[in-house]
Protein backbone atom coordinates (compact mmCIF):
# COMPACT_ATOMS: atom_id res chain seq x y z
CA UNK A 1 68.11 243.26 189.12
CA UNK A 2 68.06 246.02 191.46
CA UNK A 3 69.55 249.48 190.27
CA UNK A 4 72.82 250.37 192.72
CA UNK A 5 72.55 252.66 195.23
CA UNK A 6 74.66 256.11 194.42
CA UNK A 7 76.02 257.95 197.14
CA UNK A 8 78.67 259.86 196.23
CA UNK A 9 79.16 263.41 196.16
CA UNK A 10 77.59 266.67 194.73
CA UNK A 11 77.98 268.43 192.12
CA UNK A 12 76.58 271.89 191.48
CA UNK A 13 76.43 274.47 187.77
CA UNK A 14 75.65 277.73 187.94
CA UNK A 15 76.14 279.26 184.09
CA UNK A 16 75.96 283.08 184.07
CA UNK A 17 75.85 285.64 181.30
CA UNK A 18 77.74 287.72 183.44
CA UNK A 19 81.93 287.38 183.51
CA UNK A 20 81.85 289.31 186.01
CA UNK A 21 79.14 288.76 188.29
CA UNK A 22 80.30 284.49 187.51
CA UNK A 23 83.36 285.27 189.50
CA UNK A 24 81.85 287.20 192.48
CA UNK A 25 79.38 284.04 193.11
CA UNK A 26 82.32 281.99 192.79
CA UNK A 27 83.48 283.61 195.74
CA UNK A 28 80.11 283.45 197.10
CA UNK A 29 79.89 279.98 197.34
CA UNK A 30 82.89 278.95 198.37
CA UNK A 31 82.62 281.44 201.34
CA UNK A 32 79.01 279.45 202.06
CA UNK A 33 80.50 275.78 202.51
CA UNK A 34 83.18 273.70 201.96
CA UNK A 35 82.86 272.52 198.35
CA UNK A 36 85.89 272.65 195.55
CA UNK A 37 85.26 274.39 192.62
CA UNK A 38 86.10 271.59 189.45
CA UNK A 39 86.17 274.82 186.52
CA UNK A 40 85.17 278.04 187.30
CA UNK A 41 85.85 279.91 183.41
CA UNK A 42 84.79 282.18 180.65
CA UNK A 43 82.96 280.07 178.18
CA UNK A 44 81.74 280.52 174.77
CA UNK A 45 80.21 282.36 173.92
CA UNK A 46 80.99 285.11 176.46
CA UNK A 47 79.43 283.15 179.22
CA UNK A 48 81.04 282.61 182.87
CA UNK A 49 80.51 278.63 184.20
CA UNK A 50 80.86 277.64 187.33
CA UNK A 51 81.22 273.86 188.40
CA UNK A 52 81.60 272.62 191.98
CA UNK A 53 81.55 269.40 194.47
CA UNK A 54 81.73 268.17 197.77
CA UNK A 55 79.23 266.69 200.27
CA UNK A 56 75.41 267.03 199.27
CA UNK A 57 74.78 268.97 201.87
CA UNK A 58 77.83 271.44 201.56
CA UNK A 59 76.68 271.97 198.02
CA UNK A 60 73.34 272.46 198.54
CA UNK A 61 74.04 275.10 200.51
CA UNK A 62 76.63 276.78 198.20
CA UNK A 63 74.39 276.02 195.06
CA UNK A 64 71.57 278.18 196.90
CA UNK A 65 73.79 281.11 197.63
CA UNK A 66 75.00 281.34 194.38
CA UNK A 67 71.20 281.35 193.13
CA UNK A 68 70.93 284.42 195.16
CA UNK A 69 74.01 285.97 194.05
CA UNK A 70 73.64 285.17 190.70
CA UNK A 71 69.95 286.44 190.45
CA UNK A 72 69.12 287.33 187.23
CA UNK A 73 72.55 286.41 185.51
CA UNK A 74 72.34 282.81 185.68
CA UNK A 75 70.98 281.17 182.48
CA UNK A 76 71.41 277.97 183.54
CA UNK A 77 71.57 275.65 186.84
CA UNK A 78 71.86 272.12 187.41
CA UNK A 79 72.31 270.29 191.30
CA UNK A 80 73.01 266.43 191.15
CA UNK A 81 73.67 265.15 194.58
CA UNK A 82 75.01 261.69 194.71
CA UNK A 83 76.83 262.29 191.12
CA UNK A 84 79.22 259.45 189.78
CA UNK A 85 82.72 259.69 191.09
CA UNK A 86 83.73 259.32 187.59
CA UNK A 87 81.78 262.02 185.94
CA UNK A 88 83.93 264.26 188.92
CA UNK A 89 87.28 262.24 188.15
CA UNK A 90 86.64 263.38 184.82
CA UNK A 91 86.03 266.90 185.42
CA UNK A 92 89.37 266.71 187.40
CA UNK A 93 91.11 265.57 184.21
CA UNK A 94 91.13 261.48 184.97
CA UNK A 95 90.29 259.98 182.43
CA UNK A 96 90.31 256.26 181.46
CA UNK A 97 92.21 255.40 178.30
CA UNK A 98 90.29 253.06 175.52
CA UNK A 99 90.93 249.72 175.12
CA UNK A 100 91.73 247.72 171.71
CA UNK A 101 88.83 245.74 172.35
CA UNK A 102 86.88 248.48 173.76
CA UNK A 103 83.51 250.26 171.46
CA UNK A 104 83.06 253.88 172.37
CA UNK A 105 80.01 255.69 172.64
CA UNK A 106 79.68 259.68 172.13
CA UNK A 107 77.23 261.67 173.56
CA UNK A 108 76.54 265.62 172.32
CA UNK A 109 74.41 267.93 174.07
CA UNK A 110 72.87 271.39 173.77
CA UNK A 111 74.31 272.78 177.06
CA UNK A 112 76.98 271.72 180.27
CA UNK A 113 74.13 271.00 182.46
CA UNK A 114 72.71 268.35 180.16
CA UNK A 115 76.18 266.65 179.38
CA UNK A 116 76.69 266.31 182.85
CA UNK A 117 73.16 265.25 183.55
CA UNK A 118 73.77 262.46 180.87
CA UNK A 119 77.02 261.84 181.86
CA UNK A 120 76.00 260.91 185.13
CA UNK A 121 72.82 258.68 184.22
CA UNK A 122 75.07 256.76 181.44
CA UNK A 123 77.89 255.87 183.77
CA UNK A 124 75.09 254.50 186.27
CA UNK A 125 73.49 252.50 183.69
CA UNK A 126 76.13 250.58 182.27
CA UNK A 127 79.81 249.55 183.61
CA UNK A 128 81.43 251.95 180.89
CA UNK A 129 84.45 254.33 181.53
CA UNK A 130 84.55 258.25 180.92
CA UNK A 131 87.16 258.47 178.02
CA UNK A 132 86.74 262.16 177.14
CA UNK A 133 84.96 265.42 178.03
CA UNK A 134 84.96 268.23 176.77
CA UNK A 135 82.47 271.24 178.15
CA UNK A 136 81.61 274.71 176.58
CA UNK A 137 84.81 275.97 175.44
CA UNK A 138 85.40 276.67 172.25
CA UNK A 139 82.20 274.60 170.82
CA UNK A 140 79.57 277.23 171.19
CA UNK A 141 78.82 276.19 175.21
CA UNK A 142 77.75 272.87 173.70
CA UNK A 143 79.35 269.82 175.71
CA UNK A 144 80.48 266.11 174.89
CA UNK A 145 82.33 263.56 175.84
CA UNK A 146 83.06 259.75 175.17
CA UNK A 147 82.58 256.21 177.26
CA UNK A 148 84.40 253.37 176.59
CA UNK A 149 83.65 249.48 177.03
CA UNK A 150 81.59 246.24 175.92
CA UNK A 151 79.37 247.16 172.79
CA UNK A 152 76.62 246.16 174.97
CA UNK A 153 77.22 248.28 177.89
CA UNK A 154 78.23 251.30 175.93
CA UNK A 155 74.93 251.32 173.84
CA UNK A 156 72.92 250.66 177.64
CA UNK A 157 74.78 253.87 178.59
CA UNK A 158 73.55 255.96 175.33
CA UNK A 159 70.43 254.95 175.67
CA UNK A 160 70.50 256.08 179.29
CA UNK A 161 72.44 259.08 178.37
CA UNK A 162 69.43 260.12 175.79
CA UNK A 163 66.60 259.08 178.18
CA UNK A 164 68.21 261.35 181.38
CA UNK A 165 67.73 264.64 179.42
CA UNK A 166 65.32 266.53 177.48
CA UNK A 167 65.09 265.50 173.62
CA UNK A 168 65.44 269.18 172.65
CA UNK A 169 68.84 269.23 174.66
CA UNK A 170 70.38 266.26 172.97
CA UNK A 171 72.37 266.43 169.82
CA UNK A 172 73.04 263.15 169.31
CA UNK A 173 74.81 259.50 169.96
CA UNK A 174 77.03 258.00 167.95
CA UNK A 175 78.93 254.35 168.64
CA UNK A 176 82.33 253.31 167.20
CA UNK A 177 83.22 249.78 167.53
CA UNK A 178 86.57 249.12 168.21
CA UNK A 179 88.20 252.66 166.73
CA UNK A 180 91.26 252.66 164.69
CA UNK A 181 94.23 253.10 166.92
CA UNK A 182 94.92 256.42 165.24
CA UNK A 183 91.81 257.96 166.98
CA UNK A 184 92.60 255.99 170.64
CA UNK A 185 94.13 258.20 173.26
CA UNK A 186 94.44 261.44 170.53
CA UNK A 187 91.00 262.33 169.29
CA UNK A 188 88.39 259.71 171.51
């Protein structure tokens, strides 16, 4: 079987060691095209993150002016056009809830751009639903998040997750099947 086609939107990360100079490309490139900015935050630790979407084109654009702005502040980058609409209903806080029946898969990475980058491959692998994310804050600029469905199509998507980003980058995987209803909907 043929992989789908993707062609939704963009999505663009610029991460900058600057606060400061992380809020003047902000302004940059959303001046440069029209994309929305999804966060655009202080981070730990002391790091400013910018994540934005919209047509590829619109944030191709954007993504290079910020590269220019940003110069030598930027520590990290990452430009995925045709991302998952999920991965960007997830950064927009909607989420899909996890079922009784439903395993979960977790997925922890090193840095935003490579939970994203996962993100993204793992949802197109497997039909599996983005149950949580959680990006930078507080966790050291570390990112994870959780998918929910069939045991079968959640462990396609970790593998896919794991495969879509650098070894060194990953953390790990870890699968639950079925979780206690204590951890549905409050901590997964």
């Amino acid at each position: 079987m043929a992989p789908a086609a993707f062609t939704g939107p963009a999505l663009g990360l610029l991460e900058l060691e600057s606060l400061a100079r992380g809020v003047v490309v902000a302004d940059a490139l959303v001046k440069q095209a029209a994309v929305q900015i999804a966060l655009a935050e202080a981070v730990t630790p002391g790091k400013y993150l910018l994540v934005f979407t919209g047509p590829v084109a619109e944030v191709e654009e954007s993504f290079r002016a910020g590269e220019v702005v940003g110069g030598k502040w930027i520590l990290d980058r990452l430009l995925l056009p045709h991302i998952a609409e999920s991965v960007v209903a997830a950064l927009k806080g909607r989420l899909d809830t996890v079922g009784a029946e439903d395993a979960v898969g977790i997925v922890e990475a090193h840095t935003v751009a490579a939970t994203l980058k996962s993100a993204d491959a793992a949802v197109k692998r497997a039909p599996v639903r983005l149950s949580a994310i959680h990006l930078a804050k507080g966790i050291g600029g570390k990112g994870w998040y959780t998918l929910a469905g069939e045991q079968h199509d959640v462990e396609a998507a970790l593998e896919g997750a794991a495969q879509a980003i650098d070894a060194a980058l990953l953390v790990g995987t870890e699968i639950i099947q079925r979780p206690h209803v204590e951890l549905r909907g409050r901590v997964i």
